[in-house]
N, C-alpha and C. Protein backbone atom coordinates (compact mmCIF):
# COMPACT_ATOMS: atom_id res chain seq x y z
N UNK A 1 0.85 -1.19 0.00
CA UNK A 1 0.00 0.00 0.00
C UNK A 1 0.88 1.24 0.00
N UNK A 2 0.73 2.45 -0.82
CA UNK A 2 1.28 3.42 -0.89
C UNK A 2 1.26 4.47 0.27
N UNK A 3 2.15 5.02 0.63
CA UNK A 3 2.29 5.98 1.85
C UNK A 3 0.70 6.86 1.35
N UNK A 4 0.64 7.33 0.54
CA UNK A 4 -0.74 8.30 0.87
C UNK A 4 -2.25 7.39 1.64
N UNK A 5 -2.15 5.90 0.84
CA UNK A 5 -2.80 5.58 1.39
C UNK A 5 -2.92 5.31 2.33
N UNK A 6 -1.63 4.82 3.07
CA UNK A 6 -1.87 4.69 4.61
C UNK A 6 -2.19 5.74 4.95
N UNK A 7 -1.56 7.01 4.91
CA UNK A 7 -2.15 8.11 5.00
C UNK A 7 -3.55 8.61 5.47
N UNK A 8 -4.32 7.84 4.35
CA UNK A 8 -5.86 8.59 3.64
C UNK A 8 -6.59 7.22 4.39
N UNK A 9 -6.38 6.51 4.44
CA UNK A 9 -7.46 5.08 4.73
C UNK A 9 -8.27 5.27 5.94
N UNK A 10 -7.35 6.18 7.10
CA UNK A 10 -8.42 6.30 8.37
C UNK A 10 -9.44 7.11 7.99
N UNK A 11 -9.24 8.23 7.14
CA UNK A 11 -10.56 9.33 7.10
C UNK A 11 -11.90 8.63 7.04
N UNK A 12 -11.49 7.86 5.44
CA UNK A 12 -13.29 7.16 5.47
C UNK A 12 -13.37 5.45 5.59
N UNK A 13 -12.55 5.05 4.45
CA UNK A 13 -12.35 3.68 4.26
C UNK A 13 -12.31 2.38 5.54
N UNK A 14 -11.49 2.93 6.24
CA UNK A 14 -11.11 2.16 7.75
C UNK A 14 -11.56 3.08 8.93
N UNK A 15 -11.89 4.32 8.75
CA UNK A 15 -12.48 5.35 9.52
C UNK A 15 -12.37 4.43 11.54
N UNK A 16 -11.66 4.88 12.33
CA UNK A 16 -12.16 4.11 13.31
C UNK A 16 -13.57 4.06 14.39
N UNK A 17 -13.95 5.05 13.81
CA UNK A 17 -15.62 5.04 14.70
C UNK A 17 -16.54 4.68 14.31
N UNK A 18 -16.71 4.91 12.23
CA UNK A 18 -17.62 5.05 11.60
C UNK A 18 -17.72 3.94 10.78
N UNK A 19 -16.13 3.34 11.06
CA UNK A 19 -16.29 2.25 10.07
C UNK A 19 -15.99 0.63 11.01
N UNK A 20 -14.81 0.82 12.23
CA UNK A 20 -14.41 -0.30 12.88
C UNK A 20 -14.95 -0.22 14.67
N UNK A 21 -15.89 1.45 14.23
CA UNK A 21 -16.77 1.04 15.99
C UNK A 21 -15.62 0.65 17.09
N UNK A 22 -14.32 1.57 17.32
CA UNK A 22 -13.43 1.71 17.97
C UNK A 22 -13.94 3.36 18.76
N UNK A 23 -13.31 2.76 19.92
CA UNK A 23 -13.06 3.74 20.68
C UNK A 23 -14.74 5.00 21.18
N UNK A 24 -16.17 3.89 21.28
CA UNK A 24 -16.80 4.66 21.25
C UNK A 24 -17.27 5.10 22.87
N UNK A 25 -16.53 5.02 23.98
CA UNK A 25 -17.19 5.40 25.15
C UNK A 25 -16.31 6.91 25.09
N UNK A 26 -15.23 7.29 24.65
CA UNK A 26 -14.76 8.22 24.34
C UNK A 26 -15.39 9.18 23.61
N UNK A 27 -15.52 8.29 22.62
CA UNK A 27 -16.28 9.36 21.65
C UNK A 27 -17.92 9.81 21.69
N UNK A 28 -18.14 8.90 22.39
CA UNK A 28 -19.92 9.36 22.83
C UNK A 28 -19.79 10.23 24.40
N UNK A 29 -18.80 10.10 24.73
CA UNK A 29 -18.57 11.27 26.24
C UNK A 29 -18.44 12.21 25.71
N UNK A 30 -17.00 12.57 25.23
CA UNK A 30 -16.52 13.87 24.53
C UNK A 30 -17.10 14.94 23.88
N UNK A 31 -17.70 14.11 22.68
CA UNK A 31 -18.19 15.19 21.65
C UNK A 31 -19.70 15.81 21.89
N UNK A 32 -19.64 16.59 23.09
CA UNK A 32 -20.81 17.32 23.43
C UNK A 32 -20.09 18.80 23.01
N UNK A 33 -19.20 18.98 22.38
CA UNK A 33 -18.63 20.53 21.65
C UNK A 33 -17.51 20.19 20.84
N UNK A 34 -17.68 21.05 19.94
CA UNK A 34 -16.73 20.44 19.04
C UNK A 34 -15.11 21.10 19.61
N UNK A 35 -14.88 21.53 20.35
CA UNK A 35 -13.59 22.15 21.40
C UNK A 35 -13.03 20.93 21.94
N UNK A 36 -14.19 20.14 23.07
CA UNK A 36 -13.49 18.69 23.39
C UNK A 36 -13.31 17.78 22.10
N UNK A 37 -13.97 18.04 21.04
CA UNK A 37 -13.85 16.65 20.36
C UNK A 37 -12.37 17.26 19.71
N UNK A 38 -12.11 18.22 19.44
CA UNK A 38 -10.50 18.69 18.65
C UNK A 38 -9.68 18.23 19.32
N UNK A 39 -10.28 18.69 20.91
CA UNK A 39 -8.80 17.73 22.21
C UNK A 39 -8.79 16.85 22.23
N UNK A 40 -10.06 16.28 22.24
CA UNK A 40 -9.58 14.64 22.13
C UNK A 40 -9.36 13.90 20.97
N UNK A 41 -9.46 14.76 19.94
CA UNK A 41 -9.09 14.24 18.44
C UNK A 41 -7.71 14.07 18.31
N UNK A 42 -7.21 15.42 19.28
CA UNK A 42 -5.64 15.29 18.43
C UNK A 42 -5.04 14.96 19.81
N UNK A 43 -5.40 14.78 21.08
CA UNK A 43 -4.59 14.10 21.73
C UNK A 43 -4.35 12.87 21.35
N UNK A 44 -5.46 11.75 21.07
CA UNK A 44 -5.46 10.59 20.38
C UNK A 44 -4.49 10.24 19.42
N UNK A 45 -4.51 11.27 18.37
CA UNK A 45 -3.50 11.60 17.28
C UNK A 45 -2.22 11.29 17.42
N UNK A 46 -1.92 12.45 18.64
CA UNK A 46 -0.52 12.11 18.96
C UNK A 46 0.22 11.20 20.19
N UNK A 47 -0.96 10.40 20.56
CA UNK A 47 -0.38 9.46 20.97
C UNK A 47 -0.31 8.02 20.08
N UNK A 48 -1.60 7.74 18.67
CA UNK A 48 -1.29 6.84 18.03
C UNK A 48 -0.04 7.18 17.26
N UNK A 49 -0.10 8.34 17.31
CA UNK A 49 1.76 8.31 15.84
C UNK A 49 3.01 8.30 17.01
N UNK A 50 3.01 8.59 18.19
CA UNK A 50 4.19 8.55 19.24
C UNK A 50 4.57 7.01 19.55
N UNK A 51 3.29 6.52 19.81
CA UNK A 51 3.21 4.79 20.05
C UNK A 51 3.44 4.05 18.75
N UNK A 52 2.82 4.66 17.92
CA UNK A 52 3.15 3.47 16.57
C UNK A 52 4.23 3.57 16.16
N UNK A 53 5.56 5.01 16.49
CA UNK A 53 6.45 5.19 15.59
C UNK A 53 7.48 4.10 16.78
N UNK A 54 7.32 4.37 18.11
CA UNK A 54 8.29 3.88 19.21
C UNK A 54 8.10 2.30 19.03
N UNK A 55 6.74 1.87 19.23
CA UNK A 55 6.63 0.30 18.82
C UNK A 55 7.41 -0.36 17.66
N UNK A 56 7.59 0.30 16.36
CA UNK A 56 7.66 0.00 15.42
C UNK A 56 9.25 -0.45 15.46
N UNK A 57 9.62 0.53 16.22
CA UNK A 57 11.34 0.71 16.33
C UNK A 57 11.90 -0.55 17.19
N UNK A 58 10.67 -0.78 18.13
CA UNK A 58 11.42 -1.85 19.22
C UNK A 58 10.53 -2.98 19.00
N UNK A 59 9.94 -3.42 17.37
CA UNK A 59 9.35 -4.44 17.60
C UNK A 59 10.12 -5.76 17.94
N UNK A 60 11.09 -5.63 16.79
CA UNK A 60 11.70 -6.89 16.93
C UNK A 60 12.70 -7.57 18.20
N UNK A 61 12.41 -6.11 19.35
CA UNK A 61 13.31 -6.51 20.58
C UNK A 61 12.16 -7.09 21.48
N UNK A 62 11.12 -6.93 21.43
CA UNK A 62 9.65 -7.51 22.55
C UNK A 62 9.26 -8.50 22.10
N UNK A 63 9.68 -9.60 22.98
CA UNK A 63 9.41 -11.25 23.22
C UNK A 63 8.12 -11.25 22.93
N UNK A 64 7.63 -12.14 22.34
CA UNK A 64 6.10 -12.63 22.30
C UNK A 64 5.22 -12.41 23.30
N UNK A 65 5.96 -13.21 23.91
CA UNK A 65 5.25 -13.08 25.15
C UNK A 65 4.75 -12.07 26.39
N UNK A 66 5.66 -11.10 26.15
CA UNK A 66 4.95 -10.00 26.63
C UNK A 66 4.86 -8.52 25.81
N UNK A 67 4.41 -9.10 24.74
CA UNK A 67 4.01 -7.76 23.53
C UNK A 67 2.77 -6.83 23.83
N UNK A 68 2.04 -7.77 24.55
CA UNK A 68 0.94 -6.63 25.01
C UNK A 68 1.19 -5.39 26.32
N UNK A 69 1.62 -6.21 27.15
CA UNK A 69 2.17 -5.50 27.96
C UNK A 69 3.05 -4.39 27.83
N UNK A 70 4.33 -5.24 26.94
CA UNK A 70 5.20 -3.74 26.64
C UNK A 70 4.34 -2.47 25.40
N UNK A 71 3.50 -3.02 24.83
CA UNK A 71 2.27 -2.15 24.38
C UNK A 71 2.31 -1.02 25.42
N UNK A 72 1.30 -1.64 25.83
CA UNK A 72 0.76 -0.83 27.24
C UNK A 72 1.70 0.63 27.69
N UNK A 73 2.68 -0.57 27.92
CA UNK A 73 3.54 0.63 28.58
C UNK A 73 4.30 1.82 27.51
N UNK A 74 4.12 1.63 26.76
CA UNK A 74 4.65 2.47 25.67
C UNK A 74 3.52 3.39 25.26
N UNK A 75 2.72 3.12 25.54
CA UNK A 75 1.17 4.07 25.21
C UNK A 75 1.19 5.02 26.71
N UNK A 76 1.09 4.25 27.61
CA UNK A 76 0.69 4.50 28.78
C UNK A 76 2.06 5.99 29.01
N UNK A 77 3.03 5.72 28.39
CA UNK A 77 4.03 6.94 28.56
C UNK A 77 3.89 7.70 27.60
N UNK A 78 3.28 7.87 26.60
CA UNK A 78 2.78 8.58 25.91
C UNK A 78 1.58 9.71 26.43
N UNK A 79 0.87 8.63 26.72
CA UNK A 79 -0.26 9.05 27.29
C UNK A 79 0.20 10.48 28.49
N UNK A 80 0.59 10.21 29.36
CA UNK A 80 1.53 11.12 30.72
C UNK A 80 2.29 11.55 29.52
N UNK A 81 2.47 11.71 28.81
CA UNK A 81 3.41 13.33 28.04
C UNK A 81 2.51 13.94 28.00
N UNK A 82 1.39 13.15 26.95
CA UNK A 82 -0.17 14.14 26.29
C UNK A 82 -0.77 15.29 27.55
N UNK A 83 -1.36 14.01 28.55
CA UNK A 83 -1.87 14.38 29.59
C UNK A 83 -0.93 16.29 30.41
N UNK A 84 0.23 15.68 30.56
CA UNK A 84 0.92 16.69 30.96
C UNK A 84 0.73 18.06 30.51
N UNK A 85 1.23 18.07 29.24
CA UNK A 85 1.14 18.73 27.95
C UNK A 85 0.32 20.35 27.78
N UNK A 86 -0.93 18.90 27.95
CA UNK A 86 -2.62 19.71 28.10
C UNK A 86 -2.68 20.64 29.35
N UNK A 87 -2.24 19.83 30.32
CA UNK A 87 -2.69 20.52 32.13
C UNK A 87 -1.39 21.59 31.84
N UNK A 88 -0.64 22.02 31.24
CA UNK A 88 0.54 22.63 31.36
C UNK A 88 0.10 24.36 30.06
N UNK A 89 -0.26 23.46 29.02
CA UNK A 89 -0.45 24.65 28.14
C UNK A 89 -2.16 25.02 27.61
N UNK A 90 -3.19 23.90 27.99
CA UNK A 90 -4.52 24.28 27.67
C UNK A 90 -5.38 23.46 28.35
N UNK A 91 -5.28 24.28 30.06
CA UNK A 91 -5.39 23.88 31.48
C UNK A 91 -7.26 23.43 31.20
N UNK A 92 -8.04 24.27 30.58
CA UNK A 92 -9.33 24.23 30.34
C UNK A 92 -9.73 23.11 29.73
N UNK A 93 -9.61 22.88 28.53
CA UNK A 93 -9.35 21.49 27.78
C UNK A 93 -9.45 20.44 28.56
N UNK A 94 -7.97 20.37 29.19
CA UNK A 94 -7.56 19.45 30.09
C UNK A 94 -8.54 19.08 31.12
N UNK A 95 -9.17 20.06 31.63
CA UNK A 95 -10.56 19.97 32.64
C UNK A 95 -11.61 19.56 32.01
N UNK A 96 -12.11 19.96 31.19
CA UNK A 96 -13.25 19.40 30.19
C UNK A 96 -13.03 18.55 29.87
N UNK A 97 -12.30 17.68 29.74
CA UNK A 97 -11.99 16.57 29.18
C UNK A 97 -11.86 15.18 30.16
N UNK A 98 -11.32 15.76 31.43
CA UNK A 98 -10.92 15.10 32.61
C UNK A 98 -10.24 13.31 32.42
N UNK A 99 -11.21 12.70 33.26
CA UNK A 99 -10.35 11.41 33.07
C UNK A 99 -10.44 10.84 31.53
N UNK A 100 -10.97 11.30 30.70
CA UNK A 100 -11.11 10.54 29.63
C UNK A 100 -9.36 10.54 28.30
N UNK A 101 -8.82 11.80 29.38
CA UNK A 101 -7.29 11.98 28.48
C UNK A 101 -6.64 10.47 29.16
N UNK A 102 -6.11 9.97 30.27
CA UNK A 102 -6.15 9.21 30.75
C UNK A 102 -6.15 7.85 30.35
N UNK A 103 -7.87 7.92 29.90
CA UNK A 103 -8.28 6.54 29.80
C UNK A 103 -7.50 6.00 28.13
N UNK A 104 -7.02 7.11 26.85
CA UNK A 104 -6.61 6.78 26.23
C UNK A 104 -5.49 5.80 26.49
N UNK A 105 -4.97 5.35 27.41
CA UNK A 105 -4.76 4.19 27.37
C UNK A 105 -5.01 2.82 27.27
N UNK A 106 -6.37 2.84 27.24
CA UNK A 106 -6.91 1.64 27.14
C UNK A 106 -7.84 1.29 26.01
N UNK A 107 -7.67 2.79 25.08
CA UNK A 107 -8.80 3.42 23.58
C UNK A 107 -8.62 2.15 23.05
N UNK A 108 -9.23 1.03 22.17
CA UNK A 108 -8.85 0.20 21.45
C UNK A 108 -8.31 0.65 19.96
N UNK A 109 -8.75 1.96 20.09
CA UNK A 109 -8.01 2.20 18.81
C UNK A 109 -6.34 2.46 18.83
N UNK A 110 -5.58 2.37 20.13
CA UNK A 110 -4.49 2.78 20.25
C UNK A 110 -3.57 1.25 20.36
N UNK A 111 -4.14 0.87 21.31
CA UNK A 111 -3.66 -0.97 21.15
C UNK A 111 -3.66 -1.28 19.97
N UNK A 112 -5.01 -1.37 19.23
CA UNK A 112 -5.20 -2.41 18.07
C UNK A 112 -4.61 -1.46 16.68
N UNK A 113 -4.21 -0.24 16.74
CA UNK A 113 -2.93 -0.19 15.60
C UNK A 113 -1.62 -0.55 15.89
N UNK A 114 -1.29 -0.51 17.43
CA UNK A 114 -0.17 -1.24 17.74
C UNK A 114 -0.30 -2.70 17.64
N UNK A 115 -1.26 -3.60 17.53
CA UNK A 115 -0.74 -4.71 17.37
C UNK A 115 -0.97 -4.85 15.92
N UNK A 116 -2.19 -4.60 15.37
CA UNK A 116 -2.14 -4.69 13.58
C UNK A 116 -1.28 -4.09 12.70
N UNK A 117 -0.67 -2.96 13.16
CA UNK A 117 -0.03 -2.61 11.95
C UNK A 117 1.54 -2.01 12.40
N UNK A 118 1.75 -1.32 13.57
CA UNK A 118 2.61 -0.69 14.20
C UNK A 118 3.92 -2.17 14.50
N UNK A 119 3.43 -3.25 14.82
CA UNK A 119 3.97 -4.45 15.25
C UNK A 119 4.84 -4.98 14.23
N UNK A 120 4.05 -4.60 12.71
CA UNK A 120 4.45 -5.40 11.30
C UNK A 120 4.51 -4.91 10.54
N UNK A 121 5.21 -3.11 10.55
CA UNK A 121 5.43 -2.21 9.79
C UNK A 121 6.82 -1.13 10.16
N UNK A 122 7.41 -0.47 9.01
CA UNK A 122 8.24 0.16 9.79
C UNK A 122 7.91 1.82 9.63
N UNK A 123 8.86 2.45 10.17
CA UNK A 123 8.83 3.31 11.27
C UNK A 123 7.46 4.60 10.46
N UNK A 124 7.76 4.85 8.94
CA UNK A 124 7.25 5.99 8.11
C UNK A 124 5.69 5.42 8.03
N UNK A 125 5.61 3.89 7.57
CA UNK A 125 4.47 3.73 7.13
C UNK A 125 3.45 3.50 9.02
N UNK A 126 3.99 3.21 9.81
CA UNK A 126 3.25 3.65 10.94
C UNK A 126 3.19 4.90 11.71
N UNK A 127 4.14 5.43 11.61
CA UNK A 127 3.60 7.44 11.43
C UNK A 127 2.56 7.79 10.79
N UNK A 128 2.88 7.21 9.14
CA UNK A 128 1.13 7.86 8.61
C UNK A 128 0.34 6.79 9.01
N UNK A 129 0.22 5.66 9.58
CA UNK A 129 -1.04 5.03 9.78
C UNK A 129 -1.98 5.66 11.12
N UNK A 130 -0.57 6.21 11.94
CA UNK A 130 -1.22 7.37 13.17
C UNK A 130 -1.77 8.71 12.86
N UNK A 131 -0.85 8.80 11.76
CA UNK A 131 -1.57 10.26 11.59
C UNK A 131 -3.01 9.80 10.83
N UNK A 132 -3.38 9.03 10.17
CA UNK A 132 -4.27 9.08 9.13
C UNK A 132 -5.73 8.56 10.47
N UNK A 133 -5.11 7.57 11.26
CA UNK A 133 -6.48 6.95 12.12
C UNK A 133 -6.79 8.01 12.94
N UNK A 134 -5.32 9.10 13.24
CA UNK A 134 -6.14 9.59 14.23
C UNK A 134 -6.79 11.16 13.87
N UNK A 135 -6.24 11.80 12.08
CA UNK A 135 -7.37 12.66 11.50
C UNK A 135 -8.72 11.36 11.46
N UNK A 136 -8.67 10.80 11.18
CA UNK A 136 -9.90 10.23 11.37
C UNK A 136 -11.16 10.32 12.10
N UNK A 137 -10.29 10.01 13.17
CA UNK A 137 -10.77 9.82 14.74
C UNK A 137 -11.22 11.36 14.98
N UNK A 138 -10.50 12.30 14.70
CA UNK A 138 -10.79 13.48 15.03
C UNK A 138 -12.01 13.90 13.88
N UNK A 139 -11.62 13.94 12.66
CA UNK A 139 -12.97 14.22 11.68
C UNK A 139 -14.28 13.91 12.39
N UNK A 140 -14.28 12.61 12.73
CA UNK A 140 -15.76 11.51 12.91
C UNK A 140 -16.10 12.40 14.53
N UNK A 141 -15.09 12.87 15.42
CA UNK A 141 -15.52 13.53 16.80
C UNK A 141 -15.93 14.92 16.20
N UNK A 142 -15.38 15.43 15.85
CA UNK A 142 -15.67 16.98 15.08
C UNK A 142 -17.35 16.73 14.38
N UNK A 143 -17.39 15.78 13.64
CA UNK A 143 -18.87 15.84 12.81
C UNK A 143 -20.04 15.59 14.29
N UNK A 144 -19.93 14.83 15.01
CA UNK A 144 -20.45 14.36 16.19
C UNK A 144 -20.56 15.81 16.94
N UNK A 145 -19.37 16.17 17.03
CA UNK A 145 -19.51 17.59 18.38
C UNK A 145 -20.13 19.09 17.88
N UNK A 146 -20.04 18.56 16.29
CA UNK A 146 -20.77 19.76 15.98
C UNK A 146 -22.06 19.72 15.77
N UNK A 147 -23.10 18.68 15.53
CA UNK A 147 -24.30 18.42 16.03
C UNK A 147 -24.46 18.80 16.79
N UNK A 148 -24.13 18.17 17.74
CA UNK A 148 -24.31 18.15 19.45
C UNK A 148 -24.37 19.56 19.72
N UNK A 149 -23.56 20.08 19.28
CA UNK A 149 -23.09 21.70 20.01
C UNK A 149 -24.38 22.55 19.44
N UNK A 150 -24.62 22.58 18.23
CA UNK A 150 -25.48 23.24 17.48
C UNK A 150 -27.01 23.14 18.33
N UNK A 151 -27.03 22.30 18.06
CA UNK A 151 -28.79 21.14 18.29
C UNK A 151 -28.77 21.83 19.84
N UNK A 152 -27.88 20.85 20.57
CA UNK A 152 -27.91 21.18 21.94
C UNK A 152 -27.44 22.31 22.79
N UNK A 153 -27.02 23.02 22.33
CA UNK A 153 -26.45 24.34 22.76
C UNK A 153 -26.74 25.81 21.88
N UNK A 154 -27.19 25.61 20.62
CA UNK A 154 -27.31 26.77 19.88
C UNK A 154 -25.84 27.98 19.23
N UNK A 155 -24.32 27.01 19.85
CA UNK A 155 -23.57 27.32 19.37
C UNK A 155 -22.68 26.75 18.67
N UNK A 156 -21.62 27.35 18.39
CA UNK A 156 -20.23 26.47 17.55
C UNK A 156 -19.26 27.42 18.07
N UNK A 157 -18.36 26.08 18.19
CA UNK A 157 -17.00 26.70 19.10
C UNK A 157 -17.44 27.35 19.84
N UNK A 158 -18.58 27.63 21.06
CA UNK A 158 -18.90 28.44 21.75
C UNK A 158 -19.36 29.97 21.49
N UNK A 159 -19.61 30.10 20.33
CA UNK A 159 -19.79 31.20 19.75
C UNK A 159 -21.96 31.22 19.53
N UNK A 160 -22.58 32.14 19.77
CA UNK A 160 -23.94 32.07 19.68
C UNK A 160 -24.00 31.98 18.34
N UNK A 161 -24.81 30.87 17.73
CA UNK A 161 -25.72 30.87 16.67
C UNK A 161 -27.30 31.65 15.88
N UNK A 162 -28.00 31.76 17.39
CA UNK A 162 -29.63 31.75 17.17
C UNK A 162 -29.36 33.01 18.02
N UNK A 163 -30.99 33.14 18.03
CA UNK A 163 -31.41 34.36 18.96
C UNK A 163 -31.89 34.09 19.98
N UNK A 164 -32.16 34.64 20.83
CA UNK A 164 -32.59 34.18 21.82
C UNK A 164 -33.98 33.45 22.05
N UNK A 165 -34.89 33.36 21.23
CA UNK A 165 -35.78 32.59 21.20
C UNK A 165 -35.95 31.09 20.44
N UNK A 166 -34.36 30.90 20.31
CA UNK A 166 -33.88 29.45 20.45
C UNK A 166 -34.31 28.82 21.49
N UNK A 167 -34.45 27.59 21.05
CA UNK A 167 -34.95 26.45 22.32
C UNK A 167 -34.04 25.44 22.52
N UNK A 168 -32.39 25.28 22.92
CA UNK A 168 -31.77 24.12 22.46
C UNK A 168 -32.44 22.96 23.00
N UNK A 169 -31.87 21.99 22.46
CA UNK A 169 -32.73 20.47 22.35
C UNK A 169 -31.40 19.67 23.64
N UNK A 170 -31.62 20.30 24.76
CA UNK A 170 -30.54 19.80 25.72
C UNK A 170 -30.42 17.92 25.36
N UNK A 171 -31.60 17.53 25.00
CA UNK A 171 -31.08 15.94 25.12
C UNK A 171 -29.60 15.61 24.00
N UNK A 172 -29.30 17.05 23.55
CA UNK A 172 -28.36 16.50 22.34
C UNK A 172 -26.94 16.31 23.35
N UNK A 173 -27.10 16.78 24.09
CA UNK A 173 -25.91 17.22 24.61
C UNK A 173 -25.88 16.09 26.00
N UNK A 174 -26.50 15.36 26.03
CA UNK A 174 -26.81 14.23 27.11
C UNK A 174 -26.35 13.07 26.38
N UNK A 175 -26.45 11.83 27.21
CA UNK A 175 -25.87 10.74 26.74
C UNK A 175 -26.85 9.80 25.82
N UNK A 176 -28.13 10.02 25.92
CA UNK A 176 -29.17 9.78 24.90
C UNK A 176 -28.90 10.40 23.62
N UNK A 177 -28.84 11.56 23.48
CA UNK A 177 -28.40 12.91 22.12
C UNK A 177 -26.88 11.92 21.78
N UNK A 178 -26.16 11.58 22.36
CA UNK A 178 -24.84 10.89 21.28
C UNK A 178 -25.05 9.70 20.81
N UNK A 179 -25.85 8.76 20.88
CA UNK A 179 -26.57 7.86 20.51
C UNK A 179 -27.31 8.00 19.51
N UNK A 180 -28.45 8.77 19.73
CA UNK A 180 -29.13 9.49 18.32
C UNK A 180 -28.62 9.65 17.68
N UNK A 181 -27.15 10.53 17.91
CA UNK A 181 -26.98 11.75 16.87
C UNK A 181 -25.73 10.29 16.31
N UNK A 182 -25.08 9.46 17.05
CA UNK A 182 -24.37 8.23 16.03
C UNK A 182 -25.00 8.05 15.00
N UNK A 183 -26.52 7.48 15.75
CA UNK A 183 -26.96 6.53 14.67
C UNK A 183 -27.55 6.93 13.31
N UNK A 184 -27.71 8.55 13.36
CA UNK A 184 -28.19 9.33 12.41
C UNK A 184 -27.06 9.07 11.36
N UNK A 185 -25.74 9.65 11.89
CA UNK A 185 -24.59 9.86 10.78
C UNK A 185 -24.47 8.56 10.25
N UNK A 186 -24.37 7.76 10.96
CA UNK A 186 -24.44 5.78 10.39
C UNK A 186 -25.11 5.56 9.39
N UNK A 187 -26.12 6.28 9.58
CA UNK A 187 -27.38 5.97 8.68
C UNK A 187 -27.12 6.89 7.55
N UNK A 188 -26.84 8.45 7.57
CA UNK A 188 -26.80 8.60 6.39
C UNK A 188 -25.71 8.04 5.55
N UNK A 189 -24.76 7.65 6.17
CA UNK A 189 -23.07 7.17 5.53
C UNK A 189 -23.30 5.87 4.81
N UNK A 190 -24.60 4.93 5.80
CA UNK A 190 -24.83 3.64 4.60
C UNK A 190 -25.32 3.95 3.77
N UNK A 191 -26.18 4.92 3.45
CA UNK A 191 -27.42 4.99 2.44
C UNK A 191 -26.06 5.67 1.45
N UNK A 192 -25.41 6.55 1.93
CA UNK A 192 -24.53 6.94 0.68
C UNK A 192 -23.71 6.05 0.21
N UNK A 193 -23.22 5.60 1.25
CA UNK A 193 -22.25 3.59 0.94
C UNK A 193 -23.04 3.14 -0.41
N UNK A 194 -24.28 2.54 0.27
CA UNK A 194 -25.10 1.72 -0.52
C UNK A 194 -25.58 2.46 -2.14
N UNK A 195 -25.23 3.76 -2.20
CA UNK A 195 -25.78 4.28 -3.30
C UNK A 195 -24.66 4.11 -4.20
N UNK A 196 -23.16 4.25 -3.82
CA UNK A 196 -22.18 4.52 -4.29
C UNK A 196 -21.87 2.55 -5.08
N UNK A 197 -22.13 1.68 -3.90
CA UNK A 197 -21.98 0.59 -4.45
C UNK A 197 -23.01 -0.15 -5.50
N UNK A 198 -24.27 0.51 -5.68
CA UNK A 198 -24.82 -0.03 -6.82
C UNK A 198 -24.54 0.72 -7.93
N UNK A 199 -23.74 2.10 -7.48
CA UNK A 199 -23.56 3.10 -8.99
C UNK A 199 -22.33 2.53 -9.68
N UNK A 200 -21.77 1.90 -8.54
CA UNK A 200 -20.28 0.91 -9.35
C UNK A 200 -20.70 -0.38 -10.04
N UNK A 201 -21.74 -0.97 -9.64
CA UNK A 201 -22.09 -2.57 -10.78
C UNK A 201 -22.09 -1.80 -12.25
């Protein structure tokens, strides 16, 4: 596969939310504004390209037998840079976001490019496979948080939309509203899937 494509494959093709249903307790917390979903888009980001580039380098030194583990721990120190990072230069973020910077240690989307592709690739083509899953990851939170924000809040980026005789639809912004608002985008993405694959017979 060509570097662009590794590149390009997370946006839609392999998409990890929209297409491999990774990483969704994150992403149904978060994206109640599209502000957290950018933080948690690109913290994600740069911990799949920090982990996939470091894994990649020390695959062939981690015994079988404890490949998951030394996973772990190679994310997990990633993770405490990110974390740091945030509480150090965009203290707010970092609060809005709370334990869920954290829990990216345990995102399945961060493991499971380290063991699929980071494990059995070298160093360039798992850089772009981080960068590409985790624009991905961030696109698919961004489309999510900007619903949410709109619907349920009447703004973007915190900025007023409506007038004041807006009514926001608070359930958007609740844990019912990220559910909905999934299964909406799901739905329109098959119907365009499905249109695209009978326009190809």
């Amino acid at each position: 596969m060509s570097n662009l494509k590794e590149l390009t494959k997370g946006l839609l093709k392999e998409n990890p939310i929209f297409v491999q249903f990774l990483g969704m307790c994150a992403t149904l917390a978060v994206s109640t504004s599209v502000i957290n979903s950018i933080g948690m888009g690109l913290s994600t980001m740069v911990v799949l390209v920090a982990s996939n580039i470091i894994i990649s380098l020390i695959r062939n030194f981690i015994p079988n037998k404890v490949r998951i583990a030394a996973y772990i721990i190679v994310i997990a120190g990633c993770v405490s840079a990110v974390e740091m990072a945030l509480k150090a230069f965009v203290p707010e973020v970092s609060k809005s976001l709370g334990i869920f910077i954290p829990l990216i240690v345990v995102n399945c989307i961060i493991l499971g490019r380290a063991e699929a592709f980071a494990s059995k690739n070298g160093v360039v083509k798992s850089a772009l496979d981080g960068i590409g899953m985790g624009l991905g990851f961030t696109l698919a939170l961004c489309i999510l948080g900007t619903i949410r924000e709109i619907l349920g809040n009447g703004t973007f980026l915190g900025i007023q939309l409506f007038g004041e005789g807006f009514a926001p639809a608070t359930i958007m912004i609740l844990p019912p509203g990220a559910f909905i608002v999934l299964g909406c985008v799901l739905a329109i993405i098959n119907i365009i899937t499905a249109k695209k694959e009978r326009s190809d017979k």
